[in-house]
C-alpha atoms as a PDB file:
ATOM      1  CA  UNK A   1      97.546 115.489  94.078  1.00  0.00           C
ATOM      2  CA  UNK A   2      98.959 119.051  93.939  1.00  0.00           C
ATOM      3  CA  UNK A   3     102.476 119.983  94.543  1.00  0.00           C
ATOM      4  CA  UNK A   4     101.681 121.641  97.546  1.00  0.00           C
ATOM      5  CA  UNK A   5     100.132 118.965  99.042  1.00  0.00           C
ATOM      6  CA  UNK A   6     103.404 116.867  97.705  1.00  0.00           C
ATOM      7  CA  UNK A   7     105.685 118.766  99.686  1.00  0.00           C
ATOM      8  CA  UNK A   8     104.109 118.992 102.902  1.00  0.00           C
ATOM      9  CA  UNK A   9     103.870 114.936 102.803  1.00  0.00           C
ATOM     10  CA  UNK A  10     107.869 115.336 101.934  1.00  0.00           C
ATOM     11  CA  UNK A  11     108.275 117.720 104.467  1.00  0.00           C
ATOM     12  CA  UNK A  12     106.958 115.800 107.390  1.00  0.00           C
ATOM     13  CA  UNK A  13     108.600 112.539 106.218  1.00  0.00           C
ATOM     14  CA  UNK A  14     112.041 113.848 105.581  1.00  0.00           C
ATOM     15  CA  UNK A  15     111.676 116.105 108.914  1.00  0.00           C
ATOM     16  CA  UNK A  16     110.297 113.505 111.042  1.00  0.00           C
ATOM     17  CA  UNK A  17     106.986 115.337 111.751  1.00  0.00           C
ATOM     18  CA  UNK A  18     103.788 113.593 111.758  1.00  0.00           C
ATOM     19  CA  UNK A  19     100.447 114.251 113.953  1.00  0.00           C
ATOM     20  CA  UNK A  20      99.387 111.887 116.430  1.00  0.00           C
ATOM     21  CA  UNK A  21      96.426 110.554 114.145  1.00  0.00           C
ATOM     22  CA  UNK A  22      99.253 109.736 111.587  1.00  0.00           C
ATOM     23  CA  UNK A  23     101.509 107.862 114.893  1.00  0.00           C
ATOM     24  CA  UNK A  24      98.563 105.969 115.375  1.00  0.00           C
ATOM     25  CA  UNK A  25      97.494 105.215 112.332  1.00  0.00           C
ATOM     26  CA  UNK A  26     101.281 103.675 110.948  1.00  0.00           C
ATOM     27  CA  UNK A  27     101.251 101.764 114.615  1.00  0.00           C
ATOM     28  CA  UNK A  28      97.936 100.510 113.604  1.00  0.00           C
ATOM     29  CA  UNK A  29      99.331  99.558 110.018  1.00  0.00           C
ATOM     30  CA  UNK A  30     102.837  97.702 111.645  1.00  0.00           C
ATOM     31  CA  UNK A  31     100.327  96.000 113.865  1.00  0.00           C
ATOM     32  CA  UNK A  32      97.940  94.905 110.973  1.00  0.00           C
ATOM     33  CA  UNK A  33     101.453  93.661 108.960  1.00  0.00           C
ATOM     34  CA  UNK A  34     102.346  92.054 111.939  1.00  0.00           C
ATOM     35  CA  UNK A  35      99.043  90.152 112.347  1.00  0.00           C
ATOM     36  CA  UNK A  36      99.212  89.066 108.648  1.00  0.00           C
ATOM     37  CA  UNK A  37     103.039  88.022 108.376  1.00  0.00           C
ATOM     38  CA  UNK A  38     102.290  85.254 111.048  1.00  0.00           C
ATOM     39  CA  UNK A  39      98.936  83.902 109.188  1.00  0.00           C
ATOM     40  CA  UNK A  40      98.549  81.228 106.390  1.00  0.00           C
ATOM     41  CA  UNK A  41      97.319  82.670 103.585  1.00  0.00           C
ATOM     42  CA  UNK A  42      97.976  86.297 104.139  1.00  0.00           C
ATOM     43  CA  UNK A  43     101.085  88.355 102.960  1.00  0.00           C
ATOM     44  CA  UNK A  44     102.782  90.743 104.766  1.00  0.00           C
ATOM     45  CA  UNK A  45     104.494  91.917 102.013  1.00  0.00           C
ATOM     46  CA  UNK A  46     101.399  92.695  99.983  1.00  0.00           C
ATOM     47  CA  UNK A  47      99.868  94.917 103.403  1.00  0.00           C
ATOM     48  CA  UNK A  48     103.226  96.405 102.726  1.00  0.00           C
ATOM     49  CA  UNK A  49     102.731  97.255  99.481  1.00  0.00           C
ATOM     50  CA  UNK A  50      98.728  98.569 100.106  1.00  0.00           C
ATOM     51  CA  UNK A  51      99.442 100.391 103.002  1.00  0.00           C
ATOM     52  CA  UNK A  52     102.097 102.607 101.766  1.00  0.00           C
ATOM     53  CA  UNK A  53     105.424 101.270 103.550  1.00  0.00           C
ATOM     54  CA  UNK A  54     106.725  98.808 100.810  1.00  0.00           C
ATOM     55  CA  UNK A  55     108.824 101.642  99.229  1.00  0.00           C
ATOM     56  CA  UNK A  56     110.515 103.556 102.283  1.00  0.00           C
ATOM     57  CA  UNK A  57     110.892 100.090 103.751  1.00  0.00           C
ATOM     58  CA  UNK A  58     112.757  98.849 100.851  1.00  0.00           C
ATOM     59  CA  UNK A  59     114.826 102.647 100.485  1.00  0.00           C
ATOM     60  CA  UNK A  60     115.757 101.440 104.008  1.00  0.00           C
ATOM     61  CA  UNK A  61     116.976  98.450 102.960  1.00  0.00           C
ATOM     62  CA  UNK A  62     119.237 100.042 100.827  1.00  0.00           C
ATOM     63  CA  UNK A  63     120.284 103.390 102.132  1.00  0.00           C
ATOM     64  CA  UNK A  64     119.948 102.060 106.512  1.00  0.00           C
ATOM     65  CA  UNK A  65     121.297 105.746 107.490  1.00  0.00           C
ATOM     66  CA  UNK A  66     120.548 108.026 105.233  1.00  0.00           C
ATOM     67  CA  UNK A  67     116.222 107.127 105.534  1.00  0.00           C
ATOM     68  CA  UNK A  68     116.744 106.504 109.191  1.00  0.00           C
ATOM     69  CA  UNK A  69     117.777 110.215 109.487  1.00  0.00           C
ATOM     70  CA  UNK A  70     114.837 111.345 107.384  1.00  0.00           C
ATOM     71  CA  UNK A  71     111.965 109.420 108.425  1.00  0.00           C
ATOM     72  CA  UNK A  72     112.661 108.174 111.655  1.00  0.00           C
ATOM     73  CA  UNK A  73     109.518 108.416 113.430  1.00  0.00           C
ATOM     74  CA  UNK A  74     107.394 107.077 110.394  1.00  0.00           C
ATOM     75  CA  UNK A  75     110.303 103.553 110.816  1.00  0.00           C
ATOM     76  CA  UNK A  76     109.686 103.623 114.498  1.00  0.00           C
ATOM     77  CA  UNK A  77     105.746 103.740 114.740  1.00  0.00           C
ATOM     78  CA  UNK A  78     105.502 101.140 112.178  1.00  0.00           C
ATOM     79  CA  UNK A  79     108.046  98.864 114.012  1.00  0.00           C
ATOM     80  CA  UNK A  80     106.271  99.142 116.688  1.00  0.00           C
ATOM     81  CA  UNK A  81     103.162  98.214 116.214  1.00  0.00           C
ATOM     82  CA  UNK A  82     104.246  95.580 114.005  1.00  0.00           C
ATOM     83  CA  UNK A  83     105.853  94.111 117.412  1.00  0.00           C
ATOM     84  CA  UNK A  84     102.671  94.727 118.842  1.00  0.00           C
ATOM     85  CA  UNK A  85     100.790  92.418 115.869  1.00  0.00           C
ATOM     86  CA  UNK A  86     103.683  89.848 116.149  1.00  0.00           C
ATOM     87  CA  UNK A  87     104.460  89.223 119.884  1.00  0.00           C
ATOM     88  CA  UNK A  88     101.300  90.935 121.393  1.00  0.00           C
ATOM     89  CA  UNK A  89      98.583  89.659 119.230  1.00  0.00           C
ATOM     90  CA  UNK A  90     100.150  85.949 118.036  1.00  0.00           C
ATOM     91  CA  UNK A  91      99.113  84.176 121.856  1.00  0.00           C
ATOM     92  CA  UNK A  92      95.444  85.671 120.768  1.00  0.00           C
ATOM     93  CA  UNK A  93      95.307  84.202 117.463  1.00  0.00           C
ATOM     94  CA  UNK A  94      96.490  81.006 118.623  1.00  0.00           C
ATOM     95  CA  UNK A  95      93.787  80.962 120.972  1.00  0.00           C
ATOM     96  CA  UNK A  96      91.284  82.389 118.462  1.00  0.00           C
ATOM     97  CA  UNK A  97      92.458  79.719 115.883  1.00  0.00           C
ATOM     98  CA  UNK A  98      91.630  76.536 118.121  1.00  0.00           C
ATOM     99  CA  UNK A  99      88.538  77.950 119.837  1.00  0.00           C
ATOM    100  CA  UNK A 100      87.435  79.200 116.029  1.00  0.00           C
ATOM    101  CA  UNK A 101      89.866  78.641 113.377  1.00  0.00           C
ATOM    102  CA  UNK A 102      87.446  78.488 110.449  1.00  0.00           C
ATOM    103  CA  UNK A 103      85.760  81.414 111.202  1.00  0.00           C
ATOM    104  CA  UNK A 104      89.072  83.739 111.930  1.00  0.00           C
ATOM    105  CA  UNK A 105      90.558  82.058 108.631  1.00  0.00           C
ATOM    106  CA  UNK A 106      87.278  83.343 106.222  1.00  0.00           C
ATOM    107  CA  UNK A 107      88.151  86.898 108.292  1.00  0.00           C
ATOM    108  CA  UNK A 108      91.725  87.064 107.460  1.00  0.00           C
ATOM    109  CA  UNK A 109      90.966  85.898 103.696  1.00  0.00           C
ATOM    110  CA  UNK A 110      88.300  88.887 103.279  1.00  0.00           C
ATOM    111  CA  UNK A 111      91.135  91.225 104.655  1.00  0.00           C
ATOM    112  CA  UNK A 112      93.616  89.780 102.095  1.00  0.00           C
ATOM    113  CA  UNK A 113      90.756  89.837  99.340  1.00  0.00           C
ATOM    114  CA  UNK A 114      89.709  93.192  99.859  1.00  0.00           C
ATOM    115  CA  UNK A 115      93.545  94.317  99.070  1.00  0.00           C
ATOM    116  CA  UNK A 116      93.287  92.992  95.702  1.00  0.00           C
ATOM    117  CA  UNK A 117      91.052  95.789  94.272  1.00  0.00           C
ATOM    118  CA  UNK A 118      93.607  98.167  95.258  1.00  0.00           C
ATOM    119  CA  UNK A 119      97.002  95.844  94.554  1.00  0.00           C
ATOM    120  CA  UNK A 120      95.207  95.515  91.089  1.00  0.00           C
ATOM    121  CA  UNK A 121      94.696  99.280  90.140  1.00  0.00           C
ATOM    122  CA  UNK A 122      98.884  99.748  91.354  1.00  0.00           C
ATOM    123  CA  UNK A 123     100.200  97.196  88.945  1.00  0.00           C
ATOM    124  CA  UNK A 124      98.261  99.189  86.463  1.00  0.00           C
ATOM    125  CA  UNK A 125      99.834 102.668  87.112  1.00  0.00           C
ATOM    126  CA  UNK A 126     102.507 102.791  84.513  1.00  0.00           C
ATOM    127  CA  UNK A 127     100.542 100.899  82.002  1.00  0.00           C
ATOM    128  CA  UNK A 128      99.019  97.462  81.874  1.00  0.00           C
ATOM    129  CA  UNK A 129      99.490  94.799  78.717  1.00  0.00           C
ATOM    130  CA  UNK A 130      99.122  91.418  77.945  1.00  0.00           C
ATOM    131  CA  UNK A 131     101.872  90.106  78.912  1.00  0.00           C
ATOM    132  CA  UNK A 132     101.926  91.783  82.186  1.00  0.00           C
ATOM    133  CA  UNK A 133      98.646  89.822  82.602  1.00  0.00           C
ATOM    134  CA  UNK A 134     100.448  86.514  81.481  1.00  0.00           C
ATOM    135  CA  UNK A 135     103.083  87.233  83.944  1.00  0.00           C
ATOM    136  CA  UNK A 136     100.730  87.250  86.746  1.00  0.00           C
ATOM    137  CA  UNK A 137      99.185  84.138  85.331  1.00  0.00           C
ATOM    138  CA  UNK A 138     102.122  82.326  85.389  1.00  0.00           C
ATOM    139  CA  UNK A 139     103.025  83.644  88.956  1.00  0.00           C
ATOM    140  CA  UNK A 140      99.304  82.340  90.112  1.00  0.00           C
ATOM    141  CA  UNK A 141     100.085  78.915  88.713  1.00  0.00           C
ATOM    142  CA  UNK A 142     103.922  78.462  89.972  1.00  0.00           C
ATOM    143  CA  UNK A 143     103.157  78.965  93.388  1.00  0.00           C
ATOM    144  CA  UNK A 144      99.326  77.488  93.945  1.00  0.00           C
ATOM    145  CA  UNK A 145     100.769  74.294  92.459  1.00  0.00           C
ATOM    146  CA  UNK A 146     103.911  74.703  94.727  1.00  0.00           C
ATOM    147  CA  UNK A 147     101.554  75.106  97.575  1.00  0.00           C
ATOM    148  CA  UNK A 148      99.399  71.985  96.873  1.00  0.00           C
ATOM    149  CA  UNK A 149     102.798  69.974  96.379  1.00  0.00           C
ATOM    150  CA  UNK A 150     104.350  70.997  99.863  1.00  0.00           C
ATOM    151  CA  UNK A 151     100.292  69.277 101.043  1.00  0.00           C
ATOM    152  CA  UNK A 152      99.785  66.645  98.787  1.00  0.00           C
ATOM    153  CA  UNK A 153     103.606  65.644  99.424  1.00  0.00           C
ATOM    154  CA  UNK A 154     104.403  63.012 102.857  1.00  0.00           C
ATOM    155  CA  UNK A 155     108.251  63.491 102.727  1.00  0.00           C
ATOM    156  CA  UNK A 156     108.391  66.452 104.503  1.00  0.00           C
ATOM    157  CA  UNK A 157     109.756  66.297 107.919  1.00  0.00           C
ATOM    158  CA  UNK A 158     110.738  68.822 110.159  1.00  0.00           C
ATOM    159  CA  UNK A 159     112.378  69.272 113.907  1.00  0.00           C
ATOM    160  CA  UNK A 160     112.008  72.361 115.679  1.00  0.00           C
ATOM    161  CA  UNK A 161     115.768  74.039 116.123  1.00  0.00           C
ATOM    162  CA  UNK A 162     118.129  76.614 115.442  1.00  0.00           C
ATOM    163  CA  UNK A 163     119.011  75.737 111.527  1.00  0.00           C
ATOM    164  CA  UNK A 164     114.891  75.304 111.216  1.00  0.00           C
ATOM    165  CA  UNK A 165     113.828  79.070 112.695  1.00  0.00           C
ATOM    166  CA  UNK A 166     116.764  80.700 110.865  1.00  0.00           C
ATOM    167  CA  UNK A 167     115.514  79.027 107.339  1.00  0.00           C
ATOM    168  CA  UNK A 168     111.082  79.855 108.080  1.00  0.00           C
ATOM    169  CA  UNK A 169     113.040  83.737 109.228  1.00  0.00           C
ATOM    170  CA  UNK A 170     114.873  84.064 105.727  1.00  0.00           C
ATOM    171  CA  UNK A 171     111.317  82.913 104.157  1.00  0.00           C
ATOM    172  CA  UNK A 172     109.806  84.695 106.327  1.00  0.00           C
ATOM    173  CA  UNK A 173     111.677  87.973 104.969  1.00  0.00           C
ATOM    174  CA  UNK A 174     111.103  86.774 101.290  1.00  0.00           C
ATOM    175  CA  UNK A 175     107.892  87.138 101.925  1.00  0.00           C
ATOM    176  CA  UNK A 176     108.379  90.904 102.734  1.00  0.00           C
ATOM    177  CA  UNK A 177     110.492  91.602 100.184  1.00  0.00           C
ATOM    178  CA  UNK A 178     108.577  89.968  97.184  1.00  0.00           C
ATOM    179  CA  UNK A 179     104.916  90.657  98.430  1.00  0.00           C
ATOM    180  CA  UNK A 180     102.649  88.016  97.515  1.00  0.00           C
ATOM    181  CA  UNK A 181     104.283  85.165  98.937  1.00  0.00           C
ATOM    182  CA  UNK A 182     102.877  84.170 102.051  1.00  0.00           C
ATOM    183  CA  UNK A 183     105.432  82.108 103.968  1.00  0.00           C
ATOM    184  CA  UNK A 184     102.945  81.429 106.678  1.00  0.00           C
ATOM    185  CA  UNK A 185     100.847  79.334 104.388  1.00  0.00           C
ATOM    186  CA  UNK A 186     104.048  77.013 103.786  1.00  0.00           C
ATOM    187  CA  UNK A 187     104.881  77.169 107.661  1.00  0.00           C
ATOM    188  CA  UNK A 188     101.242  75.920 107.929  1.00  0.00           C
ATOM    189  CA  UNK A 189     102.032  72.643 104.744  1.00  0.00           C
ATOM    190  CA  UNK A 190     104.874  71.236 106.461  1.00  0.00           C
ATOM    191  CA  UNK A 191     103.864  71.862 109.656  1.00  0.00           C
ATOM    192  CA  UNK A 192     105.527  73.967 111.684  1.00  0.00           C
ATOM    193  CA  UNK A 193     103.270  76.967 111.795  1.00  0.00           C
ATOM    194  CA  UNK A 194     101.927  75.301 115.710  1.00  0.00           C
ATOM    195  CA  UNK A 195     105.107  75.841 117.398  1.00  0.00           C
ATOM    196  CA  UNK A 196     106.408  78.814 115.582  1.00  0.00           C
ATOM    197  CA  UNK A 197     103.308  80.690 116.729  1.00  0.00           C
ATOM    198  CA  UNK A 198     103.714  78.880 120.198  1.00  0.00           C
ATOM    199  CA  UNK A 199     107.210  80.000 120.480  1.00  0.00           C
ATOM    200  CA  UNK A 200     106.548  83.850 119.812  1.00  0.00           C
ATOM    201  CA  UNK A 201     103.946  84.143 122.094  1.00  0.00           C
ATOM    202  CA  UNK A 202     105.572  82.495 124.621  1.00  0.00           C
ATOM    203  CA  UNK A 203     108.980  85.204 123.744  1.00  0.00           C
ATOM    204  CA  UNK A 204     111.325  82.395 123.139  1.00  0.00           C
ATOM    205  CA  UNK A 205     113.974  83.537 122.076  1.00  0.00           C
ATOM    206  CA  UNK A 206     115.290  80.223 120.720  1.00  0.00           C
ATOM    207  CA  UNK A 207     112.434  80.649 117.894  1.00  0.00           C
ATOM    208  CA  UNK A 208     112.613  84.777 117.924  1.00  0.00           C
ATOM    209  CA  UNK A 209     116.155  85.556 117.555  1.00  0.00           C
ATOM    210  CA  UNK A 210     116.838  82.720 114.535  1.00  0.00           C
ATOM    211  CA  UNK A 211     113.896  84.391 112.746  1.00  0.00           C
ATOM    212  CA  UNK A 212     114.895  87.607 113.398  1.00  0.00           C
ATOM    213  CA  UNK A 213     118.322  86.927 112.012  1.00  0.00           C
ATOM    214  CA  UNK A 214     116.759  85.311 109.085  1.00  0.00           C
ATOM    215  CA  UNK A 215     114.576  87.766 108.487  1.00  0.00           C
ATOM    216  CA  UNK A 216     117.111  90.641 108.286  1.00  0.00           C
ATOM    217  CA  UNK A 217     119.544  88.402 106.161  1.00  0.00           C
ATOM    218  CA  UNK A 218     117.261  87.481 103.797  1.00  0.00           C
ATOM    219  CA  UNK A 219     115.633  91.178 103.628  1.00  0.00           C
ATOM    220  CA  UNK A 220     119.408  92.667 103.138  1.00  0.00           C
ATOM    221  CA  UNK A 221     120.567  89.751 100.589  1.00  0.00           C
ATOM    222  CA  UNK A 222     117.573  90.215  98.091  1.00  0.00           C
ATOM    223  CA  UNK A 223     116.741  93.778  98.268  1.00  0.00           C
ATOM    224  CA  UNK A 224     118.753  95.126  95.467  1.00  0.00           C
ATOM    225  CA  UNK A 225     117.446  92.478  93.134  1.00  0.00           C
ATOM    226  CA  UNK A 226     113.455  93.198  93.979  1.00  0.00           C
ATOM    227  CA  UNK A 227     114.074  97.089  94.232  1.00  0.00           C
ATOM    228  CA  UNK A 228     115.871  96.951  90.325  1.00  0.00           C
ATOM    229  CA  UNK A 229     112.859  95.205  89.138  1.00  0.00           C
ATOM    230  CA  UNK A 230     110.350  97.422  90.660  1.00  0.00           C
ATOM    231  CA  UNK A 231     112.242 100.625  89.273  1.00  0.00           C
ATOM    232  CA  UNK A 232     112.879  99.201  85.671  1.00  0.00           C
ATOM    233  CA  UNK A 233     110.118  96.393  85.380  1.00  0.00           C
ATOM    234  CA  UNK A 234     107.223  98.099  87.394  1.00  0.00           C
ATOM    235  CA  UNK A 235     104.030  96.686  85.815  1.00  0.00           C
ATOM    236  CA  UNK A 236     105.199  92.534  85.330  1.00  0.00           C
ATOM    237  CA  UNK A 237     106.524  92.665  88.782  1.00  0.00           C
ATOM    238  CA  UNK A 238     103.546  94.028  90.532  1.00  0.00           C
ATOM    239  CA  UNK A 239     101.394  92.285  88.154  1.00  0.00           C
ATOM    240  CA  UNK A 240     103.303  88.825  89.251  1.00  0.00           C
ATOM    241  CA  UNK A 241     102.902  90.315  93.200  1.00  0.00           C
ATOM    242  CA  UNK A 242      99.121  90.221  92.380  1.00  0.00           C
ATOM    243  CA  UNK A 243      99.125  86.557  91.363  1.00  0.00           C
ATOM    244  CA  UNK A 244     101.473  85.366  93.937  1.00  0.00           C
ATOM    245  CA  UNK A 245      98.712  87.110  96.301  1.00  0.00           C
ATOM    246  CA  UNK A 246      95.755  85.310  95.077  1.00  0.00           C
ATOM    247  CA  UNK A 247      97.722  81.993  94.770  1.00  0.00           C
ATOM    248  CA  UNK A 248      98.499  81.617  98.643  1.00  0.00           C
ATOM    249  CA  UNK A 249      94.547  82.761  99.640  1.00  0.00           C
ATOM    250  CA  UNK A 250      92.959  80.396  96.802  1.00  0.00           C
ATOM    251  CA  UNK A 251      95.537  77.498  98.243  1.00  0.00           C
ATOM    252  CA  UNK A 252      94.189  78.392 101.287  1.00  0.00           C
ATOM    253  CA  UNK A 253      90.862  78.014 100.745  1.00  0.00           C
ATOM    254  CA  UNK A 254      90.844  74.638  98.920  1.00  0.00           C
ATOM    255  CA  UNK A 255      93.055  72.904 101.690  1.00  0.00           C
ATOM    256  CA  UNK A 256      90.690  70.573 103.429  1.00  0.00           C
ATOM    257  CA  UNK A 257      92.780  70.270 106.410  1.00  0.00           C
ATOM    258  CA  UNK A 258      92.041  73.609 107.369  1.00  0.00           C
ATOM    259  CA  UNK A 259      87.709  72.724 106.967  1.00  0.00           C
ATOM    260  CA  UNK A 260      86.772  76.015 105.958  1.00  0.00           C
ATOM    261  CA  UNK A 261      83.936  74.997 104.045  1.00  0.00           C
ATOM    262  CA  UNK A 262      80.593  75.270 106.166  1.00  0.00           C
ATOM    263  CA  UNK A 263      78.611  71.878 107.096  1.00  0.00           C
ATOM    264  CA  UNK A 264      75.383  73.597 108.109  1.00  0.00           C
ATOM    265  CA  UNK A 265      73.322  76.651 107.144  1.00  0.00           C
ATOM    266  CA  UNK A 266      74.596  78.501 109.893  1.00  0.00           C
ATOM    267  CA  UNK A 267      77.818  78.262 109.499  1.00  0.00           C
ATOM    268  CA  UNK A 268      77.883  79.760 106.237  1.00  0.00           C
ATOM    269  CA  UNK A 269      76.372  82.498 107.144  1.00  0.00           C
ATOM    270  CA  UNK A 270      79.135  83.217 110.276  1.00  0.00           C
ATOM    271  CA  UNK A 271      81.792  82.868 107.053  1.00  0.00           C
ATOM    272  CA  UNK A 272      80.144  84.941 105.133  1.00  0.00           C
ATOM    273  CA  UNK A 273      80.002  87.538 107.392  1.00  0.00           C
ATOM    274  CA  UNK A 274      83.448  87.426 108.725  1.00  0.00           C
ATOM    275  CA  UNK A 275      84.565  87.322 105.066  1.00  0.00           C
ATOM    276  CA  UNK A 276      82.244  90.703 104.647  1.00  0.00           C
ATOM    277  CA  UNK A 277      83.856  91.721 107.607  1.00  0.00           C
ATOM    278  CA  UNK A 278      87.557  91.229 106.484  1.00  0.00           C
ATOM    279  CA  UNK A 279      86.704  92.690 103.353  1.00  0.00           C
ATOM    280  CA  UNK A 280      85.492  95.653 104.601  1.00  0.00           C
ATOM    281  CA  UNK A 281      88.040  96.477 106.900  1.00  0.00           C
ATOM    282  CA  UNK A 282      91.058  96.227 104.238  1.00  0.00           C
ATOM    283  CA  UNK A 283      88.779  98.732 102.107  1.00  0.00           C
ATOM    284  CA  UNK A 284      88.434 101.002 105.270  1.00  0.00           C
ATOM    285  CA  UNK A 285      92.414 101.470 105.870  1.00  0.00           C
ATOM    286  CA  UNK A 286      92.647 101.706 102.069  1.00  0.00           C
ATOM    287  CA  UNK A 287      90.478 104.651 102.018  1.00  0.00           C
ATOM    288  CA  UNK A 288      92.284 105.774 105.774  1.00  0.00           C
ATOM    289  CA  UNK A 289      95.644 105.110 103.683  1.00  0.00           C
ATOM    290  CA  UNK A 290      94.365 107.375 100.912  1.00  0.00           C
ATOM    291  CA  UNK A 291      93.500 110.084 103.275  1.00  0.00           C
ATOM    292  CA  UNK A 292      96.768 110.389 104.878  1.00  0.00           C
ATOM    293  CA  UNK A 293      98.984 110.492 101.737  1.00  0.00           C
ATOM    294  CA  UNK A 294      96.391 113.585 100.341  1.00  0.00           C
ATOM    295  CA  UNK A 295      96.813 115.266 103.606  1.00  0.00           C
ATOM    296  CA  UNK A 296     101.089 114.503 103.443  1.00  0.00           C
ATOM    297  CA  UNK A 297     100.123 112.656 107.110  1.00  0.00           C
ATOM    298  CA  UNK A 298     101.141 109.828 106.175  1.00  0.00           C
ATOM    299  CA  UNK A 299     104.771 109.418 107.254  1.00  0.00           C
END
């Protein structure tokens, strides 16, 4: 990328300037991060990280005023449509997932699987060794075997309530701050992912604002800590993102609760497709993505 084309994209972000292609296209981004924050299996974080708003997100975190003033516009497109993927879309996917769970679940992992290509080539930016690949490894196994625990275990019990929301929130913004962990596919093992969905569709605000507060706790406590190790350990950390990734989608896949393995002919060829399909459309906004940062669009 040329320096030209490097200031212009500072330009607009630190000015507040975008076109209305880039509005829609970070609304269009929240609302996709939005979608994927509230389904097992996918992470938010990760979109986060693909789609180009892991880093101002977590420069918010860190410096609230000074990046509000400079990229205000880019914060408030992206919040919005991530409301719209959280409270507009999450009545729709409840729907969608009883009418046709299986199906929208193979969708969702072909969007998550067609990030990887993409998550895989960033952890490999400032270099890429073997124990950087060990790290991921390791990250792979700790949480796939936490995963099948939380399933195979029967102690877990859990009442819908104040103490409950404010807990899934503060995972909930774990999983945005360390992409790769996909708190929705825990909400889904012990069993509360039913009325947490329920509850945001329906805008209570006895499930929404203990999230919320969660959320923004956890996000605020635990930002420092995963901002130093992006700056100073870059490559383990993002290599450790990419196995913490793969980890929640493979868990996903091998649960047989959720019955996403086909029983006919025909059914494998509907997941298939809507695996092709998910793929597909994570490696179209990739290549949108790419388009926006060379043209300084982006924020």
């Amino acid at each position: 990328m040329d320096q030209n084309t490097v200031q212009k994209g500072n330009a607009n972000a630190e000015g507040g300037k975008t076109s209305l292609g880039g509005i829609l296209f970070n609304m269009l981004k929240g609302a996709l991060i939005g979608t994927g924050a509230i389904l097992p299996g996918i992470s938010g974080g990760v979109l986060c990280v693909i789609f180009g708003i892991y880093q101002p997100l977590m420069a918010l975190l860190t410096h609230p005023f000074r990046e509000l003033k400079k990229r205000f516009w880019f914060f408030a497109t992206v919040l919005f449509g991530f409301a719209v993927g959280v409270l507009g879309i999450s009545k729709l996917l409840k729907m969608v997932m009883d009418v046709a769970g299986s199906p929208a679940m193979w969708l969702f992992i072909g969007l998550i699987l067609g990030t990887m290509p993409s998550l895989w080539q960033q952890s490999g930016k400032q270099g890429r060794s073997a124990g950087n690949i060990i790290v991921g490894l390791l990250a792979f196994a700790v949480l796939f075997v936490f995963l099948l625990w939380i399933k195979g275990s029967g102690s877990f019990t859990f009442s819908p309530g104040f103490w409950l929301w404010l807990a899934c929130g503060a995972l909930w913004g774990l999983g945005f701050i360390a992409p790769g962990l996909s708190p929705s596919s825990i909400f889904f093992f012990i069993g509360v992912m039913a009325p947490m969905m329920d509850g945001i569709s329906r805008l209570d605000m006895s499930v929404i604002l203990p999230m919320g507060l969660g959320l923004i706790a956890c996000a605020l406590a635990l930002s420092q800590g995963i901002g130093w190790l992006l700056t100073n350990r870059f490559a383990g950390s993002m290599h450790a993102i990419s196995g913490l990734a793969m980890a929640s989608t493979v868990a996903m896949i091998v649960a047989p609760e959720l019955s996403l393995w086909p029983a006919t002919v025909g059914q494998g060829l509907v997941y298939a497709a809507c695996l092709a399909a998910g793929f597909a459309v994570a490696m179209w906004m990739e290549r949108m993505n790419r388009k926006f940062e060379e043209s300084g669009l982006k924020s």
